[in-house]
Every structure is written in C-alpha cells, then in structure tokens.
Protein backbone atom coordinates (compact mmCIF):
# COMPACT_ATOMS: atom_id res chain seq x y z
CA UNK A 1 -115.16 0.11 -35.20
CA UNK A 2 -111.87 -0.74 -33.83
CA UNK A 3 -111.12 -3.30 -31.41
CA UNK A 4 -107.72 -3.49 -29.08
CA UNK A 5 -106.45 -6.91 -28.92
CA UNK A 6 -104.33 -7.68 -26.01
CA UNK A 7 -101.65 -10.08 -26.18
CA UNK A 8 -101.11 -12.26 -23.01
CA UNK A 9 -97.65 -12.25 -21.92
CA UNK A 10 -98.27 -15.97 -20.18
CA UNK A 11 -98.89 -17.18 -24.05
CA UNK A 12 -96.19 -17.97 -26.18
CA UNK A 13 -94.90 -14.91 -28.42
CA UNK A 14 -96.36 -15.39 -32.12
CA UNK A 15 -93.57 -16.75 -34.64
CA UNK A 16 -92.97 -14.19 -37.05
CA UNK A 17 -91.83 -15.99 -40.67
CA UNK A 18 -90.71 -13.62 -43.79
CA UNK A 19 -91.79 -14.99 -46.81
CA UNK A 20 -89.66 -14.14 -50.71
CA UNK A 21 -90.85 -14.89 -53.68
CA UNK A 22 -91.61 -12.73 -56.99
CA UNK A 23 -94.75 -14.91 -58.37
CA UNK A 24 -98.04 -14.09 -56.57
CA UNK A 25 -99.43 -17.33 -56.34
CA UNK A 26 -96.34 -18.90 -54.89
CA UNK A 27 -96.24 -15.89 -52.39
CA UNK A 28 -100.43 -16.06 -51.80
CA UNK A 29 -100.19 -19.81 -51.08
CA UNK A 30 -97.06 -19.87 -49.05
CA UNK A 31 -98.83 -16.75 -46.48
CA UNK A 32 -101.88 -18.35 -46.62
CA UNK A 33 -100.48 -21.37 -44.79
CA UNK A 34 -98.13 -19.50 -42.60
CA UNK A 35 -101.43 -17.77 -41.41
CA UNK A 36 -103.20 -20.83 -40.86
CA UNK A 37 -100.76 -22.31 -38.96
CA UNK A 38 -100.82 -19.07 -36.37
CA UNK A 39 -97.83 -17.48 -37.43
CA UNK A 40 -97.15 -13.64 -38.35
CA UNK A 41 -96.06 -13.24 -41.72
CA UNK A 42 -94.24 -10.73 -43.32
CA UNK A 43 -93.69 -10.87 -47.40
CA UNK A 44 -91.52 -9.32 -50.00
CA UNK A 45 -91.35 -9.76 -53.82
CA UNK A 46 -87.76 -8.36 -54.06
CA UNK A 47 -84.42 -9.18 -52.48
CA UNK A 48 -83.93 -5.40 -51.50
CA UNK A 49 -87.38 -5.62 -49.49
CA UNK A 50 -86.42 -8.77 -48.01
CA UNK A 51 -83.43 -7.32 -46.54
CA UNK A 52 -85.00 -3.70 -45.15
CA UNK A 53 -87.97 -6.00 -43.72
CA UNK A 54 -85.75 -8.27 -41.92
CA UNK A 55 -83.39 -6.03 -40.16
CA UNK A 56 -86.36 -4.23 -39.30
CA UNK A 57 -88.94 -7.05 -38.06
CA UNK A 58 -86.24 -9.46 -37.21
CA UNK A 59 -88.45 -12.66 -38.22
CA UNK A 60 -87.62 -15.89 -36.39
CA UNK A 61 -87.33 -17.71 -39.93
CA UNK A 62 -87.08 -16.71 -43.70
CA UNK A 63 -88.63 -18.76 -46.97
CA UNK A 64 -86.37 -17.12 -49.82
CA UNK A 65 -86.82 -18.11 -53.32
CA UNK A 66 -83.51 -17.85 -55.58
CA UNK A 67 -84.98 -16.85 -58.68
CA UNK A 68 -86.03 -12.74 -57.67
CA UNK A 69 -85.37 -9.67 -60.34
CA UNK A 70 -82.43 -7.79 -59.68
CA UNK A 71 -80.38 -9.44 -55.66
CA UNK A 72 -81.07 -12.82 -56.33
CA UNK A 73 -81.94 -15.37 -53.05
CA UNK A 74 -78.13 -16.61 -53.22
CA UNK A 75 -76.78 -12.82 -52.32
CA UNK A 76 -80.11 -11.64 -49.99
CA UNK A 77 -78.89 -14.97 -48.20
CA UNK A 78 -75.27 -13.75 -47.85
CA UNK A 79 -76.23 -10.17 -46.78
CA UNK A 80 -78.58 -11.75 -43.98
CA UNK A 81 -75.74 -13.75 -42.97
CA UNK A 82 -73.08 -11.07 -43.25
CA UNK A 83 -75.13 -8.63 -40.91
CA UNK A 84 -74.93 -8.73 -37.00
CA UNK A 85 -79.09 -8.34 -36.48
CA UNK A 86 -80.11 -10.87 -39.16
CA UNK A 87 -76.94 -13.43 -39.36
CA UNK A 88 -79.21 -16.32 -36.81
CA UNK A 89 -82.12 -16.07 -38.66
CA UNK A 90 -82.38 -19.46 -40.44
CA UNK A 91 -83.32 -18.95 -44.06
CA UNK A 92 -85.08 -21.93 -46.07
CA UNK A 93 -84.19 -21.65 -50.04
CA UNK A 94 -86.92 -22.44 -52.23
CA UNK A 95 -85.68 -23.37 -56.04
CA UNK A 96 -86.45 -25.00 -58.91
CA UNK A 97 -83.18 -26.03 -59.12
CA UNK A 98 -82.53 -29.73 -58.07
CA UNK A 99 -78.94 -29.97 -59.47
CA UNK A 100 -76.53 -31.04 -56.55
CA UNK A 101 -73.78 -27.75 -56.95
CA UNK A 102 -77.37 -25.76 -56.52
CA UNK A 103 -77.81 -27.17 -53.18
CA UNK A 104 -74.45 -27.21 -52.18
CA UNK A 105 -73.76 -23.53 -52.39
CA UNK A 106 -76.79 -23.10 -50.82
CA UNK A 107 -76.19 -24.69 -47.82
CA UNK A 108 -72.51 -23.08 -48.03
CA UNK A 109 -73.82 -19.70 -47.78
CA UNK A 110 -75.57 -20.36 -44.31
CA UNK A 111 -78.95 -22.15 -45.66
CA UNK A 112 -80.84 -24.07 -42.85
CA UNK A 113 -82.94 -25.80 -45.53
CA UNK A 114 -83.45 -26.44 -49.18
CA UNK A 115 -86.94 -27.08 -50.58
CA UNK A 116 -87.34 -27.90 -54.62
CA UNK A 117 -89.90 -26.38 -56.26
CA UNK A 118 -92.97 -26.84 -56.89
CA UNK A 119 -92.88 -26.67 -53.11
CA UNK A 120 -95.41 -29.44 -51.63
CA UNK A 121 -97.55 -27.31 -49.08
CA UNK A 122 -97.50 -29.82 -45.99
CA UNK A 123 -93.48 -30.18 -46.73
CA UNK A 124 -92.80 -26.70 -46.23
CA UNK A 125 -95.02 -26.38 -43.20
CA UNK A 126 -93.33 -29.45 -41.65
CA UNK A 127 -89.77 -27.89 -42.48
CA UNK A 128 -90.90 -24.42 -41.22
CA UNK A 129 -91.90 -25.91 -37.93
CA UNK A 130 -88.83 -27.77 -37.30
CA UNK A 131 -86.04 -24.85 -38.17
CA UNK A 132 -88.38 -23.06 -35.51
CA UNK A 133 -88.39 -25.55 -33.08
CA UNK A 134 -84.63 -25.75 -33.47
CA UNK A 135 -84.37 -21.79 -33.38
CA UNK A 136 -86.11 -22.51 -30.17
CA UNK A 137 -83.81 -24.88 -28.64
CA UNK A 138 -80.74 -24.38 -30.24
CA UNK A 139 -79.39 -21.60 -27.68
CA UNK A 140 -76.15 -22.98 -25.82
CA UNK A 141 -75.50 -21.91 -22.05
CA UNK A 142 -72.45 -19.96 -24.13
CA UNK A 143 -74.64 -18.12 -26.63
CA UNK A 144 -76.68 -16.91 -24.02
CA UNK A 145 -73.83 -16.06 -21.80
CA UNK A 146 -72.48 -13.94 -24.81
CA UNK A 147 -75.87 -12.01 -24.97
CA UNK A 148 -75.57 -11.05 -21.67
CA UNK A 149 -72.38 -9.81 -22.03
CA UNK A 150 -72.84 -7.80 -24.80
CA UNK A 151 -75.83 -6.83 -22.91
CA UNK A 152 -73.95 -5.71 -20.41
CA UNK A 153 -71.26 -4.34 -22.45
CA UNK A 154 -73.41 -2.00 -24.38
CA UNK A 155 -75.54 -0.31 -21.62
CA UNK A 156 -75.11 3.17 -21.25
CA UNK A 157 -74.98 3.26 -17.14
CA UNK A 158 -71.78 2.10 -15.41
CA UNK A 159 -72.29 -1.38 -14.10
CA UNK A 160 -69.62 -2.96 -11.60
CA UNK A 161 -69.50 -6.52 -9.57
CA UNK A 162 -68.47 -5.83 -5.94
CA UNK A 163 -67.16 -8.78 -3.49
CA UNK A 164 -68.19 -8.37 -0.07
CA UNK A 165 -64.77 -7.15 1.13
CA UNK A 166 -65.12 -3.58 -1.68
CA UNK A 167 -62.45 -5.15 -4.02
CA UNK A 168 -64.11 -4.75 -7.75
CA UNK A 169 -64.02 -7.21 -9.52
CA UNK A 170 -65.71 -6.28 -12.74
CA UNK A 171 -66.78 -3.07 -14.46
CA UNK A 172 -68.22 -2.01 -17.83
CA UNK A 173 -67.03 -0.59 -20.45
CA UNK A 174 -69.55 2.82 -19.14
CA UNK A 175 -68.14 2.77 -15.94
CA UNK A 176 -64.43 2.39 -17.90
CA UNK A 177 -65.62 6.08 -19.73
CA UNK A 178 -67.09 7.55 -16.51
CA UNK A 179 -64.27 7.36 -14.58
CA UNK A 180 -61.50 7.84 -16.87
CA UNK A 181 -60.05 3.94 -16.85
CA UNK A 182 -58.93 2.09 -19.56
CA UNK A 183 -60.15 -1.67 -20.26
CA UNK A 184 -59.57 -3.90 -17.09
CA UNK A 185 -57.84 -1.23 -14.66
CA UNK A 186 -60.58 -1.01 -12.49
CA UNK A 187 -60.44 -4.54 -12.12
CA UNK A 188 -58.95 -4.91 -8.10
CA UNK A 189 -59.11 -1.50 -7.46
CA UNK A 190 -61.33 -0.59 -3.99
CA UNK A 191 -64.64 0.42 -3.13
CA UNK A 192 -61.94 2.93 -0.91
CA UNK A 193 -60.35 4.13 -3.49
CA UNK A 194 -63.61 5.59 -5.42
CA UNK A 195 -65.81 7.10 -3.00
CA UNK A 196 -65.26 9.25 0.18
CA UNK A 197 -64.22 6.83 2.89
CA UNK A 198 -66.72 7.63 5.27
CA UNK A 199 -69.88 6.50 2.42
CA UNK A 200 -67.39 3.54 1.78
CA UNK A 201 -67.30 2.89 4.97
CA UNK A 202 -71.11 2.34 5.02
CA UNK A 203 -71.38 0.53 1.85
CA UNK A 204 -68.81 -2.27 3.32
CA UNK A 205 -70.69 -2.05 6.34
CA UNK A 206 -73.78 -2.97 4.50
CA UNK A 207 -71.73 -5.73 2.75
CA UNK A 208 -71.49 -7.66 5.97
CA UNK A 209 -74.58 -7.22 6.85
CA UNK A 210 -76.36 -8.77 4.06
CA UNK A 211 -73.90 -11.82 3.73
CA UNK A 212 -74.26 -12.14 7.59
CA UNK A 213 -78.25 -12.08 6.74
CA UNK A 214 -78.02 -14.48 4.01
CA UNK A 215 -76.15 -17.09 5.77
CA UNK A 216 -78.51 -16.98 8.99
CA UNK A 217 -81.40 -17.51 6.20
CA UNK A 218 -82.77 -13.86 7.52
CA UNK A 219 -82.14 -12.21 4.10
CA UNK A 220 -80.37 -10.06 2.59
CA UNK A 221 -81.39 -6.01 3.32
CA UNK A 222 -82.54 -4.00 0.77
CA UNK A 223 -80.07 -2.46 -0.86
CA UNK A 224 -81.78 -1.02 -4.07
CA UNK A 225 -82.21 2.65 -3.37
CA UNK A 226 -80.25 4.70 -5.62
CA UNK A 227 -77.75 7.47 -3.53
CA UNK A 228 -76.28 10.64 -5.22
CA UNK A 229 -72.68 10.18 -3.92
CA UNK A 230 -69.01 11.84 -5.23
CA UNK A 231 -66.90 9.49 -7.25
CA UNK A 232 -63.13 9.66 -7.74
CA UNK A 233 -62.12 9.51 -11.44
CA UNK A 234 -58.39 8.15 -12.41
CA UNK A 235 -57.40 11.81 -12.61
CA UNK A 236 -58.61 12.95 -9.09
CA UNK A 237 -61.24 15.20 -9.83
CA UNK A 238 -64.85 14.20 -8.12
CA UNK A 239 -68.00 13.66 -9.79
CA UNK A 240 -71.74 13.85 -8.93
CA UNK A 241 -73.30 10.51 -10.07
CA UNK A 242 -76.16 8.14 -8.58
CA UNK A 243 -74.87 4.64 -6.70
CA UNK A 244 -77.30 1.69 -6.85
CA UNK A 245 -76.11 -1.57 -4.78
CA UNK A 246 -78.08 -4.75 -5.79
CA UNK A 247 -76.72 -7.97 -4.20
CA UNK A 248 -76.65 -11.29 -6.54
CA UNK A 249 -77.71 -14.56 -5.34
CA UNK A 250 -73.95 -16.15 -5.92
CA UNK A 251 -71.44 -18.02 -4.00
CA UNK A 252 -69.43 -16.47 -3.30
CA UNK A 253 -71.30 -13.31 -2.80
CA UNK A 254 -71.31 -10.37 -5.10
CA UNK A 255 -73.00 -7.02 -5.32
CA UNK A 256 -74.22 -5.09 -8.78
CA UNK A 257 -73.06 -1.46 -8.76
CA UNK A 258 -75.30 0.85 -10.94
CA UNK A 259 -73.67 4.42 -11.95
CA UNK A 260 -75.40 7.61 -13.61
CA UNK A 261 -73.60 10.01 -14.04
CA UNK A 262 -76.27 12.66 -13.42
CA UNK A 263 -74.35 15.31 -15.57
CA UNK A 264 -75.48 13.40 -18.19
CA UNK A 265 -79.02 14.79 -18.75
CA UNK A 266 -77.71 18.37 -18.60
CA UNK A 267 -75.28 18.03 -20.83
CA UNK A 268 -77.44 15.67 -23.53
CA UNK A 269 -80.16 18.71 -23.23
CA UNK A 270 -77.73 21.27 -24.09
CA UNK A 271 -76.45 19.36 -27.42
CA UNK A 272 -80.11 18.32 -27.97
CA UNK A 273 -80.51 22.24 -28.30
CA UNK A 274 -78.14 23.32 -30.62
CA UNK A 275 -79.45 20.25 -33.11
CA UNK A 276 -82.33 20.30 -35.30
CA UNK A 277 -84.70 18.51 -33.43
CA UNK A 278 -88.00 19.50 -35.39
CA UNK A 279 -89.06 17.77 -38.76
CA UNK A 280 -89.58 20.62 -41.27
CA UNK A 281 -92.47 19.22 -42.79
CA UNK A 282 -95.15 18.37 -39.09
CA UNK A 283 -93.19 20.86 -37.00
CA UNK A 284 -93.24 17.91 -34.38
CA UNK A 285 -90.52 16.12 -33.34
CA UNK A 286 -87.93 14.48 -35.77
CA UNK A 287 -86.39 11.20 -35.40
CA UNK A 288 -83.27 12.14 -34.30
CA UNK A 289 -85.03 13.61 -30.92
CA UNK A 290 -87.44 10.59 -31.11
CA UNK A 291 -84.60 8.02 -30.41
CA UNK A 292 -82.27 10.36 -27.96
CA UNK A 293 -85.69 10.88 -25.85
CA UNK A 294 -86.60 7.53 -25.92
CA UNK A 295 -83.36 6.47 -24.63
CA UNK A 296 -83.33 9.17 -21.87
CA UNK A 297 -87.05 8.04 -20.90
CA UNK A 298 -85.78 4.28 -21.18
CA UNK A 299 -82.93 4.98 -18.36
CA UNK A 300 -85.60 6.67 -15.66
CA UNK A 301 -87.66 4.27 -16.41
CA UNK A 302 -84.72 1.80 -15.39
CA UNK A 303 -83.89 3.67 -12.70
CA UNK A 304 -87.47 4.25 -11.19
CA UNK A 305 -89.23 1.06 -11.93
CA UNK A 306 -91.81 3.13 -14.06
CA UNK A 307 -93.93 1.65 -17.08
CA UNK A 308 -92.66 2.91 -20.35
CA UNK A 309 -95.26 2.83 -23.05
CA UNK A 310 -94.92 3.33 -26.78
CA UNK A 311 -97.13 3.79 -30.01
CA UNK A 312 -95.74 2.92 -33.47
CA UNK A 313 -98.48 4.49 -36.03
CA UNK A 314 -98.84 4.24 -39.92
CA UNK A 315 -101.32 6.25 -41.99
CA UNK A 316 -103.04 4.06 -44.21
CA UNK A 317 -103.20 3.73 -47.38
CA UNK A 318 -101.06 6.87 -47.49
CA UNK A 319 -99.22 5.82 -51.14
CA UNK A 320 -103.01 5.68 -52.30
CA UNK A 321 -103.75 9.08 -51.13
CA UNK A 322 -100.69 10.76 -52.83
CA UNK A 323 -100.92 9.28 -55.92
CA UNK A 324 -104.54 10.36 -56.43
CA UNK A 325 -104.56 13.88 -55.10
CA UNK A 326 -100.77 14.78 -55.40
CA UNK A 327 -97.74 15.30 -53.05
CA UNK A 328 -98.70 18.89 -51.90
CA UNK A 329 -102.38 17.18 -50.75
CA UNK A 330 -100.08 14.21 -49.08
CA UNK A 331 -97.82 17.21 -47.16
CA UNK A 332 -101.53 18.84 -45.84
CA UNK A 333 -102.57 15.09 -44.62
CA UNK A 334 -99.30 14.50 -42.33
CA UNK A 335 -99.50 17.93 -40.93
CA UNK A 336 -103.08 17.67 -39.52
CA UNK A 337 -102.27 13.82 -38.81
CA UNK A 338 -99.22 15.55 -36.67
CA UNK A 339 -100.83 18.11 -34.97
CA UNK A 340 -103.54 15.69 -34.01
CA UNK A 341 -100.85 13.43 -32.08
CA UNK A 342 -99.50 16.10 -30.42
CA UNK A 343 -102.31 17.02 -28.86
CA UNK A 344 -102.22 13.80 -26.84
CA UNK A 345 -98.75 14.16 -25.44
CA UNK A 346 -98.77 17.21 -23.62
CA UNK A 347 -96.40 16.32 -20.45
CA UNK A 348 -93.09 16.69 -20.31
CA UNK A 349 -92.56 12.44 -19.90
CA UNK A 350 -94.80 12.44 -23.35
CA UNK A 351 -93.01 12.50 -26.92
CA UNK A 352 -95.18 13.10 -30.52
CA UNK A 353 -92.47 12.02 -33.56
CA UNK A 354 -92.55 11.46 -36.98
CA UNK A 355 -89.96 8.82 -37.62
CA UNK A 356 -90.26 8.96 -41.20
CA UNK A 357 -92.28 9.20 -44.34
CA UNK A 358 -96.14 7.86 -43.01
CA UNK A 359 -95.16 6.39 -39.48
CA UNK A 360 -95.15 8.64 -36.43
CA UNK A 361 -94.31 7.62 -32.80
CA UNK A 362 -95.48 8.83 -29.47
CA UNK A 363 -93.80 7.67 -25.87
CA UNK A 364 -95.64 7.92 -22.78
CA UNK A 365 -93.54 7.90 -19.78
CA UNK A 366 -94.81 6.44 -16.42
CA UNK A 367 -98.11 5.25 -18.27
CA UNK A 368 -99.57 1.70 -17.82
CA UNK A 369 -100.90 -1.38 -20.15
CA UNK A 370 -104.69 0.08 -19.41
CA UNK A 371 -103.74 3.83 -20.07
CA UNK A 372 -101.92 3.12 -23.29
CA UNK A 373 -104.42 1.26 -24.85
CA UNK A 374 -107.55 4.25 -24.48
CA UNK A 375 -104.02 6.31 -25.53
CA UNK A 376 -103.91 4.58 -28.66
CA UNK A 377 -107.72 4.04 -29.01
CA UNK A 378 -108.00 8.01 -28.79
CA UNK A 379 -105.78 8.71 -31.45
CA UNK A 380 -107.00 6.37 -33.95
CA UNK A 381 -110.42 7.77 -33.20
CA UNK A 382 -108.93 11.65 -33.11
CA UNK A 383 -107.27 10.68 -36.99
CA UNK A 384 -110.78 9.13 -38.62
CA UNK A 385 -112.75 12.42 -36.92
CA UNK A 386 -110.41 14.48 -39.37
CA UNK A 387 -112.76 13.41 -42.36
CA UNK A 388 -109.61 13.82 -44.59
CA UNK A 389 -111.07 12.06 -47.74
CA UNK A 390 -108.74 9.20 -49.13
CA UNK A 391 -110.84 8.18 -52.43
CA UNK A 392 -108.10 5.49 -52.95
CA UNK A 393 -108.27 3.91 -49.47
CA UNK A 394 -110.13 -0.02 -49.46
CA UNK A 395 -111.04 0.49 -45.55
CA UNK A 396 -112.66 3.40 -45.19
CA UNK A 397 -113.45 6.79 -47.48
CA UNK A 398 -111.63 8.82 -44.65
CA UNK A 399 -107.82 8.76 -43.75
CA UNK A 400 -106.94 6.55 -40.78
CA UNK A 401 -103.90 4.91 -39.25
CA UNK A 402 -103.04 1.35 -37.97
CA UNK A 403 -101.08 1.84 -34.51
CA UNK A 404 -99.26 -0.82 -32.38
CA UNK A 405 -99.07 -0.46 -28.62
CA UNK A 406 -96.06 -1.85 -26.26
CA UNK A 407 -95.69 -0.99 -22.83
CA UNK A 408 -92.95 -2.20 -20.63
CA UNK A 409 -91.42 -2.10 -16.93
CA UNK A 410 -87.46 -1.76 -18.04
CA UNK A 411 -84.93 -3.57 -16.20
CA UNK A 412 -80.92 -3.55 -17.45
CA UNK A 413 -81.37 -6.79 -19.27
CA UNK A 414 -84.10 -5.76 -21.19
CA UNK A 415 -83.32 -4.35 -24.75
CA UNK A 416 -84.64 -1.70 -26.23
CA UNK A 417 -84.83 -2.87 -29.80
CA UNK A 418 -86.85 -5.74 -28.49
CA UNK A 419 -89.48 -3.43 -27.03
CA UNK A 420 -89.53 -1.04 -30.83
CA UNK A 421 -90.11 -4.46 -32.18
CA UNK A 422 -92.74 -5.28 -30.38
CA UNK A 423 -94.91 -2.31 -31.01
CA UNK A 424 -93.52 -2.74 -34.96
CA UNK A 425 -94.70 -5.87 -35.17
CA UNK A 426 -98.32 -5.18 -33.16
CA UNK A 427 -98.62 -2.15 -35.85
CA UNK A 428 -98.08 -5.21 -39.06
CA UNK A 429 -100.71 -7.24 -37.07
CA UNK A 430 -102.78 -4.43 -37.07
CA UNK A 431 -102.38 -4.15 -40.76
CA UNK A 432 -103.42 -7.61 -41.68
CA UNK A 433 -106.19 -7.60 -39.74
CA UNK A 434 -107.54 -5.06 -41.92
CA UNK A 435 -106.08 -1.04 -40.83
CA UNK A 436 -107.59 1.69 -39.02
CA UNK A 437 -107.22 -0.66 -35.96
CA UNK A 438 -105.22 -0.72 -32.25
CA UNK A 439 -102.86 -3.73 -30.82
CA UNK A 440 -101.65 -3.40 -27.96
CA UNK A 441 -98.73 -5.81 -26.21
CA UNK A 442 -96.99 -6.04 -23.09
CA UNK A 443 -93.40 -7.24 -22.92
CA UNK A 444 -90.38 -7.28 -21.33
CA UNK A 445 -88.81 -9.32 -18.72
CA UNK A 446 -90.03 -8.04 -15.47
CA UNK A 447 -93.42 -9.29 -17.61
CA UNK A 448 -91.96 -13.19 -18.12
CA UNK A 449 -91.29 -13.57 -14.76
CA UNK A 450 -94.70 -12.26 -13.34
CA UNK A 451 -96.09 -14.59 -16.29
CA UNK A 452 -94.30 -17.40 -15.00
CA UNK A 453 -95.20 -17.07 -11.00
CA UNK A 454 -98.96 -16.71 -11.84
C-alpha cells in the first residue's frame, strides 16, 4: 500500500548530501549517519557516477573519497568545480592520506574540508553540518544580486524597467531579440517610440496615476492585466505581442514591462511538427517534446497565475527485470508502462513522456497540490494492476514505479530546473523509502512567501 507524503513548504527544505566512496562499509556507515541526522542522501561508488548524480540532483554538499577506480576524488573535484551547476557545491575529501602536499592540493582544487581516514563518525557529522550551515549563510547581497540577473537575463519573455515619465531604462536581453536592438540601445529610448501613441498615451497616464496613489498612501492601481498591443521593432515593422505593466515598490518609482511575443507559439508548433517528437520505442512523447512543452506550459502558467504540476516516474527494479527475462521482454514492459500513462493525460494542457531509458514524465497544466497527488496515486496504482511479473524485483512480484510529485504557481523568478529538481529528488525519496511509492512536494516562491505570512 502506498502512502503520499506531503512536504510542508513552511518546514525547512531537506539537505541533500552526495556521498563517494568505493568500499561498502565506508559508504554504508557514512549514509547511515547522513540518514540519521535527517538528511537526503545520494551515493556513488565511482567518480563518473558522482559527477552524472550531481549535475543532476545538485546536492547542497559532497563527501568524496580520493582513492576511487578509474577518475580519482582529486579530478571528480576539479570537474565539479570546473562546471557552472556544480562549481558552489562544497566538497569534503576523505583520504587516508595525512601527508601535508595531500592536503594542500586538496584544498587548491576548491576543497571546503579535508577529513583523514579512518573517518571518526561524530567528526564528519560535525564537519558536514558546518559546510552546510556556511552554504546556508554564505550568500553575499552580490551573489544574490548576480542570480537575479542572470535570472533575468536568461528568461525567455522580454522584460523592461520603465520610469514613470516612459523613458526605459532597462531591457533584457529577450526584449533586445524581439525588437531587433542590440545590447543597451533600448536603454533611453521611449515608451513613445515603441507603441502607438495613443496606448502610450494611456500607459503614461497610468504612470501618474499610480505614483500619485502611492504618495497619497491610496495605492498603487492594478496594473497586472496583460494587453495584446502593436510594438515597433528597430526596423519599423509592427508586431503583435502581449504588454504586462507591474509597478515596483522603489524610490524612485519604476514599472516591470512583460513582453510575449504571441507569434511565438505558432511558430514553435510549426517547427515542433516537422521534428521527431515521438520516441520509437512507447510511441509517446520523446524528450525533446517533453522539455519544449514544458517550457511552453511553464510561460502560461507565468502568464496566467495557473498551478503547474509535474510527475517524475521510474520503473523499478527495471535492470532486474531485463536481465532475467531479456531486452525484447524489457521493450514489452515500457510499452504497456507507456500506454498506461497516457491514458491519464488526455487534455491538451496534459503531457505523457519518456525522458529516457526507465523514467517517464507527465505535466499537468492548471492542476493543483490535491489533484496531483490522486494523479500520481492513480498511476502507481494503474502500473501494479498490469500484473507484469518482475521475478527479480525485492518489493513486490509485479512491476511498479516510484514517482515524485511537484506542483508549483510560476512567477519570473522562479526557475525551472529548481522545480525538475524537486520532483527528482521526491522520486529518490521515494526510492529509499522502499519503491512502488508517491511523494509529492510543493515549491516555488509564490509558496515561500504564503509559508512565511501564515
């Protein structure tokens, strides 16, 4: 019997530590204290595992041995360092070397900590829990000033600041592409000189009003709504895209201009067509659609203030099953584990995928905490009815899956990674709880703050 454990976004999120080591009994003890001491573990026995698992999990700290067959720590340390999604993870050597040039390079290489070996157990939990705390704190005004920009930087909608009087003073590297500008022109160009002056007219009009509003303390007016409206690009020609106007608590005042270009869709469907977008072995989805849906569902969720919910699902066991009945037997299994998920996303806001070898993925637009949970309950129930027989499986005689759950409310600081992490990393707690179980986890920002009021 499965049970769906929901994670309280007013708690603190679970530290997630990866754990490297090629002996068993060093690995065993080390996860068997990490457990104890509440956090999520991950574990690897080879330097090339380390590395996939922590560009994919993105722990908040890593315990790497040196001594490992083939990458030893020293380089897995390097790579981590040398790669943009892994290079602030701290990473802990444990050696037994004690010699001083040992240490030395260590630390030279980006180490946070150095632990000889045989590692004392209440050392290492000690040490753990300090690089975390300091992972924790550590964050400069700067660092997290650089996050947003990048934040902002990357986003696929055009995103502009707007003083009251329609002068621009910033715009994204989007808005650069959907208008035609290069880096920085747009800088002190006009609210005028974009849109049709009567609409500009309104929006500076609108301007006045809410900074009139805000300094009689009767508030600002709500200027959320998005408007389809005709933009000049540098070259003169007009284009179709949506304007939302968001004012920003700031002295002095600024507004947040939002542009989609709503050509966008239309033209993303028509190249989505001429791809492959159907895995040749399920017939369902491939990955390649998975991710260019996902990010299309992501944006109108943005845009609409809709919950976004997602389901990251492993078969289990599945390396068991074909080494004991054979790849063509393995093939059969995915299919009817395929056409079983896409039975449950029949609208057109609903996605079935297989992202690759045993893991599938399903999106439900516009659906809730409570709906995606009995989603994900359903389908792990649907799977088990199949009675596929897996003679080598330790949880049950019949194929099932292990599924993490996120859903989210979107807003344009939220990242999307973060919220494919989170229903990653609810799928691995599923896992060592035991399989053939359902976790489900809200997250995202909108989330923090209503966390925070309550």
């Amino acid at each position: 019997m499965s049970t769906i454990v929901p994670v309280s976004a007013a708690s603190p999120r679970q530290a997630a530590v990866l754990i490297v080591d090629d002996a068993p009994a060093h690995l065993g003890a080390l996860r068997s204290m990490m457990l104890q001491q509440g956090y999520q573990t991950f574990v690897a026995n080879s330097g090339e595992r380390a590395l996939s698992i922590a560009q994919r999990a993105l722990p908040d700290l890593v315990l790497l041995d040196i001594n490992l067959p083939g990458m030893d720590g020293m380089e897995v340390c390097r790579r981590l360092k040398a790669h943009p999604v892994t290079c602030n993870i701290p990473v802990i050597f444990m050696s037994a070397r004690s010699e001083t040039e040992d240490i030395v390079a260590a630390f030279d290489i980006g180490a946070a900590d150095y632990i000889t070996k045989p590692p004392r157990l209440a050392e290492v939990c000690a040490r753990v829990r300090a690089q975390l705390q300091f992972r924790r704190t550590s964050l400069s005004q700067q660092e997290q000033a650089d996050r947003l920009r990048l934040i902002v930087n990357s986003i696929d909608e055009g995103l502009m600041l707007i003083e009251p009087s329609g002068r621009i003073q910033y715009a994204n590297p989007a808005c650069d592409r959907y208008l035609g500008y290069g880096p920085g022109e747009l800088a002190g160009c006009t609210l005028d000189g974009l849109l049709a002056p009567s609409v500009a007219q309104e929006y500076l009009d609108l301007f006045t009003r809410s900074v009139a509003g805000a300094n009689t303390g009767a508030g600002a007016p709500d200027c959320r709504g998005a408007r389809e409206v005709l933009i000049r690009q540098r070259d003169g020609i007009l284009r179709a895209m949506d304007l939302t106007l968001t004012p920003m608590t700031a002295d002095p005042p600024l507004f947040v201009a939002l542009l989609h270009d709503i050509t966008h869709h239309k033209q993303s469907e028509n190249a989505l067509q001429r791809a492959a977008l159907v895995d040749p072995l399920t017939k369902i989805a491939n990955r390649r659609h998975f991710d260019a849906f996902l990010e299309k569902e992501w944006q109108r969720a943005v845009r609409g203030n809709q919950p976004l919910s997602l389901i990251v699902l492993d078969v289990d066991h599945f390396k068991g099953y074909n080494d004991s009945l054979g790849h063509a037997a393995g093939d059969a299994c995915l299919q009817q584990v395929a056409m079983a998920l896409q039975s449950h996303a029949l609208r057109a806001t609903d996605l079935a995928a297989r992202y690759g070898g045993e893991e599938f993925v399903l999106l439900f637009g516009e659906t809730g905490f409570e709906a995606a949970c009995a989603l994900g309950e359903a389908i792990r129930a649907h799977i088990e009815s199949l009675r596929i027989p897996n003679p080598r499986s330790t949880t049950s005689e019949w194929v099932t899956a292990s599924l993490g759950v996120a859903t989210i409310v979107p807003t344009q600081v939220d990242d999307l990674k973060d919220f494919f992490v989170s229903a990653d990393r609810a799928m691995y707690a599923v896992k060592d709880a035991g399989r053939n179980g359902v976790r489900a986890v809200r997250t995202g920002s909108a989330q923090m703050v209503e966390a925070a009021l309550s």
